[in-house]
Protein backbone atom coordinates (compact mmCIF):
# COMPACT_ATOMS: atom_id res chain seq x y z
CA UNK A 1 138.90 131.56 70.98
CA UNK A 2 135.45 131.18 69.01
CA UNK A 3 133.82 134.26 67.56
CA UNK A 4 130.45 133.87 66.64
CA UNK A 5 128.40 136.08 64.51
CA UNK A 6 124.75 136.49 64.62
CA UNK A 7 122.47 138.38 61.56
CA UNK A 8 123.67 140.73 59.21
CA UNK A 9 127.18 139.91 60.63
CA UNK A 10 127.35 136.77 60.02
CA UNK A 11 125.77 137.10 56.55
CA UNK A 12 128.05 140.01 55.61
CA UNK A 13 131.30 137.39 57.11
CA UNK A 14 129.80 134.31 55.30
CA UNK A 15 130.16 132.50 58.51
CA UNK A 16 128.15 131.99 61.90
CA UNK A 17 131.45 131.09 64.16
CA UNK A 18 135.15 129.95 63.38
CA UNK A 19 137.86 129.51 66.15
CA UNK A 20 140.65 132.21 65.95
CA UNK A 21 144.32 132.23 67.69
CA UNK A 22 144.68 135.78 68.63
CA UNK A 23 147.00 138.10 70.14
CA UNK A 24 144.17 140.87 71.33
CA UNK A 25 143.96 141.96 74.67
CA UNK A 26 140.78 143.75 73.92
CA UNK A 27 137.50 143.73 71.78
CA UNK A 28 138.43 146.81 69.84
CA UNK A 29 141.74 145.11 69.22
CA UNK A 30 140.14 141.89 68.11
CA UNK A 31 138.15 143.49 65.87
CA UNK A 32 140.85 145.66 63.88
CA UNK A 33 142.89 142.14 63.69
CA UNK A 34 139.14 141.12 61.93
CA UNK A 35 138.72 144.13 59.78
CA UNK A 36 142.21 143.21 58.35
CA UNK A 37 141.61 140.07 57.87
CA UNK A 38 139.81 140.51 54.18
CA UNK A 39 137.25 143.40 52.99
CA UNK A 40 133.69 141.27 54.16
CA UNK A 41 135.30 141.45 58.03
CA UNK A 42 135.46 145.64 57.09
CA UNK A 43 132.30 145.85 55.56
CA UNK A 44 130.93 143.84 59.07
CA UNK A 45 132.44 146.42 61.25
CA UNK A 46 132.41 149.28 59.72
CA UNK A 47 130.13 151.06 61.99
CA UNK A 48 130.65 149.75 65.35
CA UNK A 49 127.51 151.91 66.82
CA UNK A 50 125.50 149.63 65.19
CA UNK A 51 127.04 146.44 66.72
CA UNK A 52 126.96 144.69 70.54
CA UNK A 53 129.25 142.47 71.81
CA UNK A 54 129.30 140.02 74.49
CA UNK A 55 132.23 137.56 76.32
CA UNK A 56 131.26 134.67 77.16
CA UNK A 57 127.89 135.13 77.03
CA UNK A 58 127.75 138.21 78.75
CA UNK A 59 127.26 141.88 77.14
CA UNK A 60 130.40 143.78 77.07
CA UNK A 61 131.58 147.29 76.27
CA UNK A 62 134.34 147.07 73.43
CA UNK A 63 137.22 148.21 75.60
CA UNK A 64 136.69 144.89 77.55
CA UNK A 65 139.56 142.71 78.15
CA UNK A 66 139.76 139.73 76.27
CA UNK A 67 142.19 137.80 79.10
CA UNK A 68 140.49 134.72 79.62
CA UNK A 69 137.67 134.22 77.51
CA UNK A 70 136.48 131.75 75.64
CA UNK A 71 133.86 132.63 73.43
CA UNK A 72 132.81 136.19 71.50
CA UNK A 73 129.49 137.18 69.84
CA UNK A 74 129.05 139.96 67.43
CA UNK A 75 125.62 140.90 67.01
CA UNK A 76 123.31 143.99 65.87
CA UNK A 77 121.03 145.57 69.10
CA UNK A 78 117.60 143.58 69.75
CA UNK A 79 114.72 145.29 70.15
CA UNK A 80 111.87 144.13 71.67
CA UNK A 81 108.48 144.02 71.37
């Protein structure tokens, strides 16, 4: 699966994507397989209020399967004006 990362997540991962083999079944348990991963993954999701996800393209809570997809994007909220 890719995982992309988009602003202050990717800055505080050091990467905008890499390709993952997984065993998750959901967001939430994709991202405590990140957070173990090394201390810059933590620091990224520490505070998942802050965050927004989307599968494939499309926004997604984090209790969303993960059967299936191809692609996930961390990102903080936009704002618009």
């Amino acid at each position: 699966m890719n995982v992309l990362y988009f602003a202050w997540v990717r800055e505080r991962i050091g990467l905008p994507k890499e390709k993952i083999e997984t065993n998750a079944t959901t967001v939430n348990e994709l991202i405590a397989e990140l957070r173990g991963r090394e201390e810059r993954y933590e620091a990224a999701f520490a505070d998942l209020s802050a965050l927004r996800v989307a599968i494939d393209q499309e926004l997604s809570d984090f209790d969303s399967p993960l059967e299936g997809a191809q692609e996930v994007a961390f990102f903080p909220p936009m704002t618009g004006g």
